[in-house]
Structure formats: structure tokens, C-alpha cells
Protein backbone atom coordinates (compact mmCIF):
# COMPACT_ATOMS: atom_id res chain seq x y z
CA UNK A 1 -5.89 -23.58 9.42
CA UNK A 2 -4.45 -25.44 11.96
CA UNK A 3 -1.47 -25.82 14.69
CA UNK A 4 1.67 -26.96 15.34
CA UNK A 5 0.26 -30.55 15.50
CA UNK A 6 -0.74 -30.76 12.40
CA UNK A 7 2.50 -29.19 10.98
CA UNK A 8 3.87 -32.06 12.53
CA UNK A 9 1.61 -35.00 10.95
CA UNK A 10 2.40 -32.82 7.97
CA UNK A 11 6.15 -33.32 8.10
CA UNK A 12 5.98 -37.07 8.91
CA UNK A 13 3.29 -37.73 6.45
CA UNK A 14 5.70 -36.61 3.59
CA UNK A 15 8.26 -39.44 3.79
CA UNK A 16 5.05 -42.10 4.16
CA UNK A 17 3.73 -41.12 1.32
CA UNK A 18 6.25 -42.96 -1.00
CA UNK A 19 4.29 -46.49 0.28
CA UNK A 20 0.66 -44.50 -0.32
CA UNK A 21 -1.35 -45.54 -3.17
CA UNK A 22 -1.70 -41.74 -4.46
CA UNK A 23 1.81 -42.31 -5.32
CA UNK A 24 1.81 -45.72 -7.18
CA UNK A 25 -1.53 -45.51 -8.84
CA UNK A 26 -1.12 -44.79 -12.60
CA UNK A 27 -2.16 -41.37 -13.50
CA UNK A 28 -5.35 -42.51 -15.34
CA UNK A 29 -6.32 -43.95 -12.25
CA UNK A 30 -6.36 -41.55 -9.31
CA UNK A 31 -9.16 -39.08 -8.95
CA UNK A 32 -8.47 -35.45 -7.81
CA UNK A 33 -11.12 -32.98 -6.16
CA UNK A 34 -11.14 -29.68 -4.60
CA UNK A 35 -12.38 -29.67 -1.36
CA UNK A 36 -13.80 -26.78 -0.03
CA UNK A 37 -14.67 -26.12 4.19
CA UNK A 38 -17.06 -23.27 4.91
CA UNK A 39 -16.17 -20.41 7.33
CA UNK A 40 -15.69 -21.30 11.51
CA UNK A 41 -16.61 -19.43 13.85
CA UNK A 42 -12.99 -17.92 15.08
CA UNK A 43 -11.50 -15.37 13.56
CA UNK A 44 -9.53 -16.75 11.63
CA UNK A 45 -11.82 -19.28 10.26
CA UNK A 46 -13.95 -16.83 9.33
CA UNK A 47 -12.73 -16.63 5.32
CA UNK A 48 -13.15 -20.57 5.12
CA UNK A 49 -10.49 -22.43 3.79
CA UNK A 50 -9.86 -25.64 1.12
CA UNK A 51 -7.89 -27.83 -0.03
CA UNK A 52 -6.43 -30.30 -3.23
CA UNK A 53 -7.26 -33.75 -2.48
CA UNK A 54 -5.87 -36.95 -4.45
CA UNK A 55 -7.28 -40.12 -4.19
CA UNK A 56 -6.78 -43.53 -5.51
CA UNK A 57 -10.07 -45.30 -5.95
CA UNK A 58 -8.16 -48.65 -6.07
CA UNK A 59 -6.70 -48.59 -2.67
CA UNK A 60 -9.38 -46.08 -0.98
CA UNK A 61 -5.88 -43.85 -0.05
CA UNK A 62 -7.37 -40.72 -0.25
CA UNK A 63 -5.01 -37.44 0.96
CA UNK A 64 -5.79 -33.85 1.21
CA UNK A 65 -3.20 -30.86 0.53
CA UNK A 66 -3.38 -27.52 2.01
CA UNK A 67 -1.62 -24.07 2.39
CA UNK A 68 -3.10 -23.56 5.89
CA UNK A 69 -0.70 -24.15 8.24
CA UNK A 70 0.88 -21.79 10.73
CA UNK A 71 1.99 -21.74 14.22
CA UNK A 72 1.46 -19.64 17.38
CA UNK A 73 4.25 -20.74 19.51
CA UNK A 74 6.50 -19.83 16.70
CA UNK A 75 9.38 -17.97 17.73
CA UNK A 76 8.92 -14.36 17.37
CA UNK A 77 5.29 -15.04 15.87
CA UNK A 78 3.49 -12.01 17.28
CA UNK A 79 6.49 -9.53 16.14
CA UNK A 80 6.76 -11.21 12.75
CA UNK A 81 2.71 -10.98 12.39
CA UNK A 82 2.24 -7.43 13.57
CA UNK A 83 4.90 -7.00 10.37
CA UNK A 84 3.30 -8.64 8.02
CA UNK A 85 5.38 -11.26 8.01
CA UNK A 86 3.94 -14.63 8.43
CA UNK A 87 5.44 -18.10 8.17
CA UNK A 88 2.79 -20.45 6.46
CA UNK A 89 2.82 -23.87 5.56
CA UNK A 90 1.56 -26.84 3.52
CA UNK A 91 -0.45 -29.39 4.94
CA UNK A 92 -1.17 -33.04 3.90
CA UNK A 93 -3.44 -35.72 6.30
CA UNK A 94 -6.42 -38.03 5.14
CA UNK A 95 -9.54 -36.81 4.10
CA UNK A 96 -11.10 -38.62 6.25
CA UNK A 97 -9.67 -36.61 9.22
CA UNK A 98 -10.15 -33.54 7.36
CA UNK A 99 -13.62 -33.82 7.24
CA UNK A 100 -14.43 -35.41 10.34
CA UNK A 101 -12.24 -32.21 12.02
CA UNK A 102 -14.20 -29.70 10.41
CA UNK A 103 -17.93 -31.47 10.91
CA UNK A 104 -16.81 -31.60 14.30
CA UNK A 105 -16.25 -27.39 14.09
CA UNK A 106 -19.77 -26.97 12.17
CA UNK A 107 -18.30 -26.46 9.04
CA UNK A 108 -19.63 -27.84 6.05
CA UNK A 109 -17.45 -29.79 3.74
CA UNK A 110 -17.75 -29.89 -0.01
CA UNK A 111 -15.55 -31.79 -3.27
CA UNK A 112 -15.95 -31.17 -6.60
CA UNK A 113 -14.21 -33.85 -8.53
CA UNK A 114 -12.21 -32.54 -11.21
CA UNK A 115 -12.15 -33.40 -14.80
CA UNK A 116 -8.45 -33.52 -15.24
CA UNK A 117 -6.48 -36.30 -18.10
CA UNK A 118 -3.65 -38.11 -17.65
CA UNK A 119 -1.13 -35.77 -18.08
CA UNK A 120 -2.93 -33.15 -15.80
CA UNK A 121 -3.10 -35.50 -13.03
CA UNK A 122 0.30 -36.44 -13.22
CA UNK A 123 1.52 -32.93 -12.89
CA UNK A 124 -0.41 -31.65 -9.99
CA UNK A 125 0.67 -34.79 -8.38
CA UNK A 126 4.22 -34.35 -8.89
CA UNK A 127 3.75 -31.18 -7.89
CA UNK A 128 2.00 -31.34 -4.43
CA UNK A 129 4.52 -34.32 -3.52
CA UNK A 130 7.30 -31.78 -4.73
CA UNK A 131 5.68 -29.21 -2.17
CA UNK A 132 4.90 -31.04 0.70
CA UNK A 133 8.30 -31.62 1.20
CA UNK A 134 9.59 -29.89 4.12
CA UNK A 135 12.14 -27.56 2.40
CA UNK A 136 9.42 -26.83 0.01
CA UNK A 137 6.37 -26.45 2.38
CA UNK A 138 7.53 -23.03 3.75
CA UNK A 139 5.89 -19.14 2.21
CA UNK A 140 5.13 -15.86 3.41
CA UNK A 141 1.22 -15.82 3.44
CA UNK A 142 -0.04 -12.75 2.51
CA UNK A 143 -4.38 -12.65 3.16
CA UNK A 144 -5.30 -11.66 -0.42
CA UNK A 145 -2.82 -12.17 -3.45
CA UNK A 146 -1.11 -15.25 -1.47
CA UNK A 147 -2.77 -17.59 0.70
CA UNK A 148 -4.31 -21.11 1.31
CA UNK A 149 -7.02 -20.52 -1.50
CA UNK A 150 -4.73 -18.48 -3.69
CA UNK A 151 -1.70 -21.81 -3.50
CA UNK A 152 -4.89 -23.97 -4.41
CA UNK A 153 -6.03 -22.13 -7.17
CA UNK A 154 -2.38 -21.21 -8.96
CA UNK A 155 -2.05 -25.50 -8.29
CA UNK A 156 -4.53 -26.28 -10.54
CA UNK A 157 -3.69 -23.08 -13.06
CA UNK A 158 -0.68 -24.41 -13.80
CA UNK A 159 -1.56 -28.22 -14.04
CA UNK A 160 -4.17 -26.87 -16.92
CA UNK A 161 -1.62 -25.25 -18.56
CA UNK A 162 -3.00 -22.05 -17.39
CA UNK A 163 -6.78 -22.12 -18.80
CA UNK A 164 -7.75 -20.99 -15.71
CA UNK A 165 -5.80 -17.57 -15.50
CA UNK A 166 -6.37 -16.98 -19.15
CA UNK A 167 -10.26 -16.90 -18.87
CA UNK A 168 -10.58 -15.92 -15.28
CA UNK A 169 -8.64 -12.75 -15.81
CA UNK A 170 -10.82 -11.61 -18.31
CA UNK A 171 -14.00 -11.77 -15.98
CA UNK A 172 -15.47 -9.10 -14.28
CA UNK A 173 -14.81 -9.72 -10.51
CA UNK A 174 -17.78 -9.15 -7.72
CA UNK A 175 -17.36 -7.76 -4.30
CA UNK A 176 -14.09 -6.01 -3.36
CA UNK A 177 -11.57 -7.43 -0.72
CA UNK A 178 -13.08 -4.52 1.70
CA UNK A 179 -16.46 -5.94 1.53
CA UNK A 180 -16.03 -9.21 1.02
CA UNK A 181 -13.12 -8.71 4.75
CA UNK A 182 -16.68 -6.83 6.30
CA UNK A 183 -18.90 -9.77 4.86
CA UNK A 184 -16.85 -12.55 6.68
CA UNK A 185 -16.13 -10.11 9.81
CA UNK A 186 -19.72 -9.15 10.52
CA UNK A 187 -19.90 -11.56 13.23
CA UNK A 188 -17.45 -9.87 15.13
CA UNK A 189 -18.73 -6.37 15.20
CA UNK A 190 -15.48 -4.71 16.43
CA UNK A 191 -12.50 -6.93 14.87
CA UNK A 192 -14.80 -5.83 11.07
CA UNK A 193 -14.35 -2.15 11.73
CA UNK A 194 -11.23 -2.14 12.89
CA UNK A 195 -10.01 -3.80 10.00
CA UNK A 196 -12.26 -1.40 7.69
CA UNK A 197 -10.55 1.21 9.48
CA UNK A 198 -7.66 0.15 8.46
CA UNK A 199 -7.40 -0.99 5.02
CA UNK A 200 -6.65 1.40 2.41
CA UNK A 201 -7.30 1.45 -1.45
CA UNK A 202 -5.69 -1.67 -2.30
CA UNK A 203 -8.84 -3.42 -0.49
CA UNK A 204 -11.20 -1.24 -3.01
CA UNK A 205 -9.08 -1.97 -5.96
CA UNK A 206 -11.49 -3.64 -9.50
CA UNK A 207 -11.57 -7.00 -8.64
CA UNK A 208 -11.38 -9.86 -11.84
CA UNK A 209 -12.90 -13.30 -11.35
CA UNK A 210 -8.92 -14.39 -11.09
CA UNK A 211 -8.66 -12.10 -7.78
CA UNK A 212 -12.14 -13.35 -6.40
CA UNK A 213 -10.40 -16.76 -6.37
CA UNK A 214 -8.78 -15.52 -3.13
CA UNK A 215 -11.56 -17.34 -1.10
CA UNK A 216 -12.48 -20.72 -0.95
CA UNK A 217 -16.18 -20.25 -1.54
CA UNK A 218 -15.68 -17.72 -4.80
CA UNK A 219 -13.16 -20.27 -6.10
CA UNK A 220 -15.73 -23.03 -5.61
CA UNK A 221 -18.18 -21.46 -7.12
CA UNK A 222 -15.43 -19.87 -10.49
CA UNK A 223 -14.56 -24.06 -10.88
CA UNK A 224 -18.48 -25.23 -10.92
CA UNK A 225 -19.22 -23.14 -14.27
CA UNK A 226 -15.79 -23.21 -15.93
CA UNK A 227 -14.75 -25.29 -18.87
CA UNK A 228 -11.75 -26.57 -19.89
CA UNK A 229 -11.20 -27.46 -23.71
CA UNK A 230 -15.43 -27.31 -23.87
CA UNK A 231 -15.56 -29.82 -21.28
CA UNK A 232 -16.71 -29.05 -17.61
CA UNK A 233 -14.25 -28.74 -15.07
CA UNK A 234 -16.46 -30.36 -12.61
CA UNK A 235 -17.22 -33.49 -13.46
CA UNK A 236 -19.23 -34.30 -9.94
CA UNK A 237 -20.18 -32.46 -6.58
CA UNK A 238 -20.61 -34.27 -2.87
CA UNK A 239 -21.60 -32.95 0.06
CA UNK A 240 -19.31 -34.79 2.60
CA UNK A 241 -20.40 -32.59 6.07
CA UNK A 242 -23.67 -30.25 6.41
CA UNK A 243 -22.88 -26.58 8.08
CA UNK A 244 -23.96 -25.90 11.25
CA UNK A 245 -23.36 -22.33 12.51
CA UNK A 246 -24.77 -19.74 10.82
CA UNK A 247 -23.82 -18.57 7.70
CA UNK A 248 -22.25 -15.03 6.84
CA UNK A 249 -24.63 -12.85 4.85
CA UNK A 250 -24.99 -12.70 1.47
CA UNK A 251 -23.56 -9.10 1.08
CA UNK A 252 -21.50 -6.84 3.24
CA UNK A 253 -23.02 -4.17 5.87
CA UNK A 254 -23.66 -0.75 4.87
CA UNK A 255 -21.58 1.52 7.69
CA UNK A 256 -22.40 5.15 6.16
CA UNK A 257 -24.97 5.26 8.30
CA UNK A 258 -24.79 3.38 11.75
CA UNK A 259 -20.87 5.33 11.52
CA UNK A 260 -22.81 8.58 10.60
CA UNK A 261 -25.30 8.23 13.79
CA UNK A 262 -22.22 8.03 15.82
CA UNK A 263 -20.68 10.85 14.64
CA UNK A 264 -23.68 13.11 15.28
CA UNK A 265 -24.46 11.55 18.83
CA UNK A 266 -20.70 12.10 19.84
CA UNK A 267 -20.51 15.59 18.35
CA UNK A 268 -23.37 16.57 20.77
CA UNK A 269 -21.41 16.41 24.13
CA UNK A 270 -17.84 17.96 22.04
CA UNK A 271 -20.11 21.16 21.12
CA UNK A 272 -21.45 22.26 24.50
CA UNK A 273 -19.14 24.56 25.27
CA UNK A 274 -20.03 26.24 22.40
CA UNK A 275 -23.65 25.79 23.54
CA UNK A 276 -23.86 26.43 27.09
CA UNK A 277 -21.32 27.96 29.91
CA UNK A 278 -23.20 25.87 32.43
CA UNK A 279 -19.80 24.24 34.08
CA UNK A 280 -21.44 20.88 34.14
CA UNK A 281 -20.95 20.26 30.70
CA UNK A 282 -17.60 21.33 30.56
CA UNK A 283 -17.24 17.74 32.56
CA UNK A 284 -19.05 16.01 29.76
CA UNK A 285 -17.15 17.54 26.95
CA UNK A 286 -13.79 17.08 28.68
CA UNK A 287 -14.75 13.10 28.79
CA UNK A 288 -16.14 12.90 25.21
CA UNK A 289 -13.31 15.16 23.63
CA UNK A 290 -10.17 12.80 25.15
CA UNK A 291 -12.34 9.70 23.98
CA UNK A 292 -12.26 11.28 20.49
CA UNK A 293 -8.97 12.61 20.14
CA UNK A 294 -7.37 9.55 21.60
CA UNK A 295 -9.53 7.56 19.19
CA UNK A 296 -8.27 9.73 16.71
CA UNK A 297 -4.87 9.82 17.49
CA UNK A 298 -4.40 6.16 18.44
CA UNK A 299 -5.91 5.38 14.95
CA UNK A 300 -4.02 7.42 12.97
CA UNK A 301 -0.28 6.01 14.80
CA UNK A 302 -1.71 2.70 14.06
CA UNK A 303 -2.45 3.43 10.29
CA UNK A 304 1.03 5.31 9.94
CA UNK A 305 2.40 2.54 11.58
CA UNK A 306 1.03 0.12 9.32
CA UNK A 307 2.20 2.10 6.05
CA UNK A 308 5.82 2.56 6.86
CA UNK A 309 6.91 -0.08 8.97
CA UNK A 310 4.85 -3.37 7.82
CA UNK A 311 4.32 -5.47 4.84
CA UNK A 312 0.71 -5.31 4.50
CA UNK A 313 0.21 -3.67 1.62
CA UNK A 314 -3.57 -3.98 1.91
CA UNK A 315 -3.14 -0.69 4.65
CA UNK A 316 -0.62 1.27 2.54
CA UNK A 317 -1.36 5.06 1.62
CA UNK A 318 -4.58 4.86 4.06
CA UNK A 319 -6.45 7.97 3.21
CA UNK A 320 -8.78 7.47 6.23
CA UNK A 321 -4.83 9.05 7.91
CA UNK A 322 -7.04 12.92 6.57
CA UNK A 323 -9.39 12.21 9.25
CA UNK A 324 -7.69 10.58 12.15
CA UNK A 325 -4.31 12.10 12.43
CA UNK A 326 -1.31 11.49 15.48
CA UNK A 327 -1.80 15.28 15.82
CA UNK A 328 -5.19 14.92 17.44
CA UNK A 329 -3.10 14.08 20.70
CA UNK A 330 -2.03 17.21 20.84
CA UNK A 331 -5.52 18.47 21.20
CA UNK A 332 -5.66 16.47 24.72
CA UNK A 333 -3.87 19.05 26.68
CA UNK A 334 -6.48 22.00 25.02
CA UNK A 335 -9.45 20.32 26.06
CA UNK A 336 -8.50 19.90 29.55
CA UNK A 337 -7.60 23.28 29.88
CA UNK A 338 -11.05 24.36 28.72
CA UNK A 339 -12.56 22.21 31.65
CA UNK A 340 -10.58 24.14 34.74
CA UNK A 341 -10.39 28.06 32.70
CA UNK A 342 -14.12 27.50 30.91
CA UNK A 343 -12.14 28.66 27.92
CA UNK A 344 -9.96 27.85 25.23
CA UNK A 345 -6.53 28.99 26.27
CA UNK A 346 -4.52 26.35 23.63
CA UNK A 347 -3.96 28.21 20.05
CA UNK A 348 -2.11 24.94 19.49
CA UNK A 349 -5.37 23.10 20.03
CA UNK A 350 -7.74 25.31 18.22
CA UNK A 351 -5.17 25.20 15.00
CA UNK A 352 -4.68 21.31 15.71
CA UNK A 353 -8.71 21.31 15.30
CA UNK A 354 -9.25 23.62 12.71
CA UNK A 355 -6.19 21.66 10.33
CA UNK A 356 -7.72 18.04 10.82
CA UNK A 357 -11.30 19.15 9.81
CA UNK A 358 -10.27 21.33 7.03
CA UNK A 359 -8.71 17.44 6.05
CA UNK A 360 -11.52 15.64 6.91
CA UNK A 361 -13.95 18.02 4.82
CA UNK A 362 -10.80 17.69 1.96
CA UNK A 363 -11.45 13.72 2.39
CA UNK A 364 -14.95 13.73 1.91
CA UNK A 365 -14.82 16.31 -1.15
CA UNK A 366 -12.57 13.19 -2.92
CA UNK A 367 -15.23 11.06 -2.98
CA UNK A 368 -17.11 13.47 -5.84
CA UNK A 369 -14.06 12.12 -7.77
CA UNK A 370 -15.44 9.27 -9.52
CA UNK A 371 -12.12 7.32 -9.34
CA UNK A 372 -11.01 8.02 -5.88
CA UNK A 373 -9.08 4.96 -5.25
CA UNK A 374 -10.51 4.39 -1.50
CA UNK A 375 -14.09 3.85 -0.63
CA UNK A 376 -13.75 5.45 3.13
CA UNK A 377 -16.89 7.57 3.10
CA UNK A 378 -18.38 5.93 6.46
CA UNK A 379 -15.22 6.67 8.44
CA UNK A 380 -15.48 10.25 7.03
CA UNK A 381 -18.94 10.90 7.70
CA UNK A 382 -17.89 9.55 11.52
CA UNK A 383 -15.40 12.14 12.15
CA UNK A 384 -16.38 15.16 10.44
CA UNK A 385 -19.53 15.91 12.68
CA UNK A 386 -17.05 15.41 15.75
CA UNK A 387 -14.38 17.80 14.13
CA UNK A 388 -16.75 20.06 13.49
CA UNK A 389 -18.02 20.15 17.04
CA UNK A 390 -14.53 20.32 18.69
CA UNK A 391 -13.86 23.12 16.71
CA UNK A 392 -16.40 25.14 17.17
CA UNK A 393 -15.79 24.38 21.15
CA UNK A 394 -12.32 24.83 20.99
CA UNK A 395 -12.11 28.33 18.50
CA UNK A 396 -15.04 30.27 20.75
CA UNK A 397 -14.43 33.74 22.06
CA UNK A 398 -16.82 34.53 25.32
CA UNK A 399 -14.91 33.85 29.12
């Protein structure tokens, strides 16, 4: 994923392509490969990326097409983001370039040459020189039903005639988009949980091999063992650049219990006023309650927020909204009374309490339903020790 430079070589690339030997060769002639660059270390790098390459043997013109365009200092970019709506486009530049760009980042670069006829190669060509174009380069990306990988793999689908799709969504998938989103993210400790906080059951939907294909490295992997007409796909594999920043692991991190912890060792300062009257603590629970509440209620206008007024559909109906409500804000104004009175003098509070762990506890009862949609369990088991605490502060009855 690049810049606004290289949605610039992209645009002038198009028109130069018409003297390029990709374009002349006959069909029998050129060789196409999917390339495949492992994750980076920013952010957005982290879910890797690929891309179709076509190359004429004759010549040595070799060109690589991508979906992984976009553009910071776009007008209105951080609005239109924040809304799920965001402005993508196709790539082209040598693979040359391509690789010496990412081996430059530490990424490793990989091609599988493809076992495609005539008549195959002919049509993704057509195709990608039909795309590139800069009326045609434009979509909406979307991160897991339509993206770089997702263009890629629906490419090649439809230049087989749709072999791909036909045995692909038959297979049992692996990891969900929730783990396999904590997988990449485990780097950055916060950014991962934030965005497990936020996704709701589409990111624990049954995944098919078809919906693993959203990322580079699972599509890489889907083309190596499938055949086409009993033929391999693959009909060779180069390594063109060696990796050099550490890999993401194998499987994603297990948060019930590092979220748990949490929950227990912040429930200990919101219960001491239900412990002690010593007036010290009263400090201590007045700092820990606003840091939960705000936590709580932040969260929980950001999750709304996210279900009514954006397009990501991956943070629709978030059910983690039982435990982390906007109400908790209302909470703030009990807690602080409790500090100067050393009492609860806020029914509001206390019922505000009371409601959002009698939800929380309703949450974590779901999960004994073996289909409940939403595997939130680790957020749960965060916030009901806290609720529970707060209440129990909040609803006591000695001055």
C-alpha cells in the first residue's frame, strides 16, 4: 500500500503500456505469477499485501498489478475513513521496483507462477489493462470482503472461469477475521485491542477457504495446493526478497485471561468503599471509578457510533455495547459525590450500576449458547469484576 506517488506512476504507466511487451506478446507467450509481500512493520502493513504480475519472457517487460493504493492527503480522507468510506486504487509499476521497495522495508517477496493457457492469460490480461485505466482504477475498499487480496483473488476466479470459487467455497475456512485482525495486530499491543474491542460478530462469523483468501499469505498458501482441471495451479515458486523483521505468530493471543487479571486488579480500588471508611481510599476509588466509567462510556459512544453512523459492517450489532454502555457517564457525577459525603447520595448512579452489570452478567450468560454469534468473552470477563465492585461501592448503606 502505497501513496499518492505511486498513484501517480500508476496513472501515467497506463497509457505506456500500449508500447510494453505485456501488451504485444502473444498470449501463449507471457507468463503470469502472483506475487505475494509479507507483513511491514506499520500498521497498515501489518496484513501484507500482493499483487498480479505479467511478464513477457521475450522482452524481460515484467509489470505488477495491485489494489493497494490510497491516499492521505485526499480531500476529506480522515472524515471519509472514520465512515467507512475509503477511496482505493489500482496500482501498476515494474516488478523490479516492487520488490526492491519492499526488500528495502524487510518484507519478503514471493511469486508463484501460474499455470494458466492461452485463453486464461488473455483474459486476465485484458482485464487488468481494462482496470488500470484511470476511470476504472477507482473502489470503496472494505478490509475483509473487498480489498487488495480480495481484487487479486476474484482476478484470477474469473480468468479460470470460476474454479477457484467453486472449490474454495466448499472448504472449511481456519482462523476467523477476529483472530486472524489480533494475529497481525499483536505487535501493537493497544491498536489489537482496540480493534477487538470493537469488532462485532461479523469478525467471528464461519470462515470458508474462499473468505480466508482475504489475506495475501492464506491466498498464497489456498493457490500452492489447488488444481485446476487436475493440473497444479502452481506451476513454480521463487523467492525474490528474504524477510527481515520478525514474523507475526503463528496463532492469535489468548485475552480471557491477561483481560480477566485486569478486571480483578481494577475492581480492587472500585470496592473500597465497600471495604473500608478510611477516607484515604475514597481518593483511590474516586480515581479508579472515573478511569472506568469513562473507559466505559467512551467505548460504548465509540461502538454506537460505529453501528449507526459508519459503513463498517465488521462493528455492527457489537454486543460488547452490554458491557460498556454511554450510560456509564452518568455514573461520573455519583462517584464523586461519594468522595466529598463518604456516601452514595446518587440513586441515579447506583441504578446506572446495578443496570450495566445485570447486562454484563446477561452478556456473559450468552456465551453458554453454543451459537452466540460474537466471541467477546475476554471483554466480558474485564468488566464484570469492575461492575461488580462499583456496585457494591455505590449501593452500600452505612454513613
Amino acid at each position: 500500500m502505497r501513496h499518492a506517488l505511486l498513484l501517480l506512476l500508476a496513472l501515467s504507466l497506463a497509457p505506456s503500456l500500449a508500447r510494453a511487451g505485456i501488451v504485444d506478446a502473444p498470449a501463449a507467450d507471457i507468463q503470469v505469477s502472483l506475487l505475494t509481500y509479507g507483513p511491514g512493520d506499520i500498521y497498515w502493513e501489518r496484513f501484507g499485501h500482493d499483487a498480479l504480475e505479467v511478464r513477457d519472457p521475450a522482452s524481460g517487460e515484467a509489470i505488477a498489478f495491485n489494489y493497494g493504493v490510497f491516499d492521505f492527503d485526499q480531500k476529506g480522507f480522515i472524515l471519509n475513513f472514520a465512515r467507512g468510506i475509503m477511496a482505493y486504487r489500482m496500482d501498476a509499476e515494474t516488478t523490479a521496483s516492487d520488490v526492491q521497495f519492499y526488500k528495502g522495508e524487510g518484507r519478503y517477496v514471493h511469486r508463484q507462477v501460474l499455470a494458466l493457457d492461452a485463453t486464461q492469460k488473455e483474459t486476465l490480461r485484458q482485464f487488468l489493462l481494462w482496470n488500470i485505466r484511470p476511470e476504472n482504477a477507482g473502489y470503496n475498499y472494505d478490509y475483509y470482503l473487498d480489498n487488495c487480496t480480495t481484487r487479486v483473488r476474484d482476478a484470477l476466479d474469473s480468468a479460470l472461469g470460476g474454479a477457484l470459487s467453486a472449490q474454495w467455497r466448499e472448504q472449511p475456512g481456519g482462523m476467523t477475521y477476529r483472530e486472524q485482525t489480533a494475529r497481525l495486530m499483536s505487535n501493537q499491543a493497544w491498536l489489537m485491542l482496540a480493534m477487538d474491542l470493537g469488532l462485532g460478530p461479523f469478525a467471528d462469523q464461519p470462515m470458508t477457504a474462499w473468505r480466508d483468501a482475504f489475506l495475501p499469505m492464506e491466498l498464497e498458501a489456498l493457490v500452492r495446493k489447488t488444481s485446476v482441471d487436475g493440473k497444479p495451479l502452481v506451476l513454480q515458486e521463487d523467492n525474490l526478497a528474504d524477510a527481515t523483521l520478525q514474523p507475526p505468530p503463528d496463532k492469535a493471543p489468548d485475552l480471557r485471561w491477561p483481560l480477566l487479571i485486569a478486571g480483578l486488579v481494577l475492581a480492587v480500588p472500585l470496592a473500597l468503599p465497600a471495604l473500608t471508611r478510611h477516607r484515604g481510599a475514597r481518593g483511590v476509588f474516586v480515581a479508579a471509578g472515573t478511569l472506568f466509567t469513562v473507559f466505559a462510556g467512551v467505548a460504548g459512544l465509540f461502538m454506537l457510533g460505529l453501528w449507526t453512523l459508519t459503513l463498517h459492517r465488521s462493528a455492527w450489532g457489537n454486543f460488547n455495547l452490554l458491557a460498556y454502555q454511554p450510560f456509564a457517564l452518568l455514573i461520573i457525577p455519583g462517584i464523586w459525590r461519594l468522595r466529598r459525603a463518604g456516601r452514595p447520595l446518587s440513586r441515579l448512579a447506583s441504578r446506572v450500576t446495578g443496570i450495566s452489570l445485570a447486562a454484563c452478567a446477561i452478556g456473559l450468560l450468552l456465551h453458554l449458547w453454543p451459537d452466540f454469534p460474537q466471541r467477546n468473552l475476554p471483554w466480558l470477563l474485564f468488566a464484570l469484576p469492575c461492575w461488580a465492585a462499583l456496585f457494591a461501592s455505590l449501593c452500600r448503606r452505612h454513613d
